[in-house]
Protein backbone atom coordinates (compact mmCIF):
# COMPACT_ATOMS: atom_id res chain seq x y z
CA UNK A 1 5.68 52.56 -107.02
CA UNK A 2 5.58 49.65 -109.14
CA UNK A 3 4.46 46.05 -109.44
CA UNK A 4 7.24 44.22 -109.81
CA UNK A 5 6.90 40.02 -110.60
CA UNK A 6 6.97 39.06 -107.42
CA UNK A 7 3.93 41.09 -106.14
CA UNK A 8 2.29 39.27 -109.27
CA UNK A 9 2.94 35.90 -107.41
CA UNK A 10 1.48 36.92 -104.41
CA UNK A 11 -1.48 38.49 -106.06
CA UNK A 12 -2.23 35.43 -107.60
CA UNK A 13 -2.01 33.27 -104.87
CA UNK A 14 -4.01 35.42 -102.33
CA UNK A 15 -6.79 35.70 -105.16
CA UNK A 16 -6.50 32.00 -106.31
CA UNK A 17 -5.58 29.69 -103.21
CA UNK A 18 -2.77 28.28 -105.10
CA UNK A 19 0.23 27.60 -103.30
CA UNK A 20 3.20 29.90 -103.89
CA UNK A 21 5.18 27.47 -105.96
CA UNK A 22 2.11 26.89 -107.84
CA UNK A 23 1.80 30.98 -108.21
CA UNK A 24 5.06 31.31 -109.43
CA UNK A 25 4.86 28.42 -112.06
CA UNK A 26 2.05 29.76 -113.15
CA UNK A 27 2.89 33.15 -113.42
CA UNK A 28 6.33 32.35 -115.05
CA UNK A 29 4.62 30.28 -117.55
CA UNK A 30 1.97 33.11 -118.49
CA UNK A 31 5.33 35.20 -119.17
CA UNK A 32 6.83 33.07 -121.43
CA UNK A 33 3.80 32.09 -123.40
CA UNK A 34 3.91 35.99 -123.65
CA UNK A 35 7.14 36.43 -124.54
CA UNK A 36 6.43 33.15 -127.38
CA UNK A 37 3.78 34.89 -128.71
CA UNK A 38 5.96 38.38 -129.09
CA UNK A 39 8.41 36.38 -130.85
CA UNK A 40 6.17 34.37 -133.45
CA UNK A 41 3.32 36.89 -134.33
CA UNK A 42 4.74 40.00 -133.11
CA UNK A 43 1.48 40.92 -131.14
CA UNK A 44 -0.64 40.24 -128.25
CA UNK A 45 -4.31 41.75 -127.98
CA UNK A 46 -5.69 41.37 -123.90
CA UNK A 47 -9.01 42.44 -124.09
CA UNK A 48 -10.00 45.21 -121.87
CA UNK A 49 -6.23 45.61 -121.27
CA UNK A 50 -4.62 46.57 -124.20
CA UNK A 51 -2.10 45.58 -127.27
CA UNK A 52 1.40 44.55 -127.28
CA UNK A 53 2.85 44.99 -130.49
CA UNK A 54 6.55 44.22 -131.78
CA UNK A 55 7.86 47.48 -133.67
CA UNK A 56 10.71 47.49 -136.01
CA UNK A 57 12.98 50.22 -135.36
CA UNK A 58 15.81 51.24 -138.52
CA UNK A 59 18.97 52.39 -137.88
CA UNK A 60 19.44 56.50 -136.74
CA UNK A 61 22.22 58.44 -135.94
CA UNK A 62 23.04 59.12 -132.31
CA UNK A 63 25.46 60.70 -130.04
CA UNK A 64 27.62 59.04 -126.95
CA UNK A 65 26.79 61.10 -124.05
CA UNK A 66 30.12 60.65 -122.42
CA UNK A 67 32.16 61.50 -125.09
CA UNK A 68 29.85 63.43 -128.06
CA UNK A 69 31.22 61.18 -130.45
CA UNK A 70 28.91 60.36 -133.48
CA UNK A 71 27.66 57.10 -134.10
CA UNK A 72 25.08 55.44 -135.88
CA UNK A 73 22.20 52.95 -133.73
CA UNK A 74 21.77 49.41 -135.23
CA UNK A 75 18.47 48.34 -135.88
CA UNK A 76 16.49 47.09 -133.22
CA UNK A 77 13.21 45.47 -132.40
CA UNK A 78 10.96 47.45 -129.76
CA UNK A 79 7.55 46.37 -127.74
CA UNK A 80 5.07 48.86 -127.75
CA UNK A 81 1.89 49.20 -125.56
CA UNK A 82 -1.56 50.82 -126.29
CA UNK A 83 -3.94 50.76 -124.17
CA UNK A 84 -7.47 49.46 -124.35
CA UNK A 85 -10.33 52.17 -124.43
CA UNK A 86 -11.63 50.65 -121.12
CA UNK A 87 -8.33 50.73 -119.71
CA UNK A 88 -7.93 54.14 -119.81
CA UNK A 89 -11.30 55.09 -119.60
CA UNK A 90 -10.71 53.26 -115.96
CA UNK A 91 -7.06 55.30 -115.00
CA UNK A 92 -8.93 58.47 -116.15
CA UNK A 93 -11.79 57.97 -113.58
CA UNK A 94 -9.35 57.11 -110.73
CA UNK A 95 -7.17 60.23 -111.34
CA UNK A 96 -10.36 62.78 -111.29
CA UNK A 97 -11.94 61.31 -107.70
């Protein structure tokens, strides 16, 4: 299952009292101050949560699937994810019970 944006919205308003348009303003603006921050310093520490972090990828050699042709992968800029200790002390819990 997953949590998609919209589920996000409704979260938000349930927990907040906000009005759905309100929700979704909000949440749409905490994704692009996100995505600002990505693209200006490259990372974003949540405590308790975790660390997104812009990774540089260089180019590699790769394959076409469909045909087996050779070809080489451009460069390309990746987000990463690590988790905080508390974070995943908190999934580990939840799987063991």
């Amino acid at each position: 299952m997953s949590f998609k944006k919209n589920d996000m919205v409704e979260t938000v308003q349930k927990k907040s009292g906000l009005t759905r348009k309100e929700s979704q303003e909000l949440v749409d603006h905490l994704m692009e101050t996100m995505k600002n921050a990505l693209e200006s310093d490259g990372e974003i520490l949540i405590s308790g949560f975790g660390k997104f972090r812009v990774q540089e990828k260089k180019p590699r050699r790769g394959r076409n699937p469909a045909t087996g042709k050779m070809m080489v992968l451009d460069k390309r800029r990746v987000v990463t994810f690590k988790c905080s200790a508390k974070l995943r002390d908190r999934l580990n819990d939840k799987n063991e019970k």
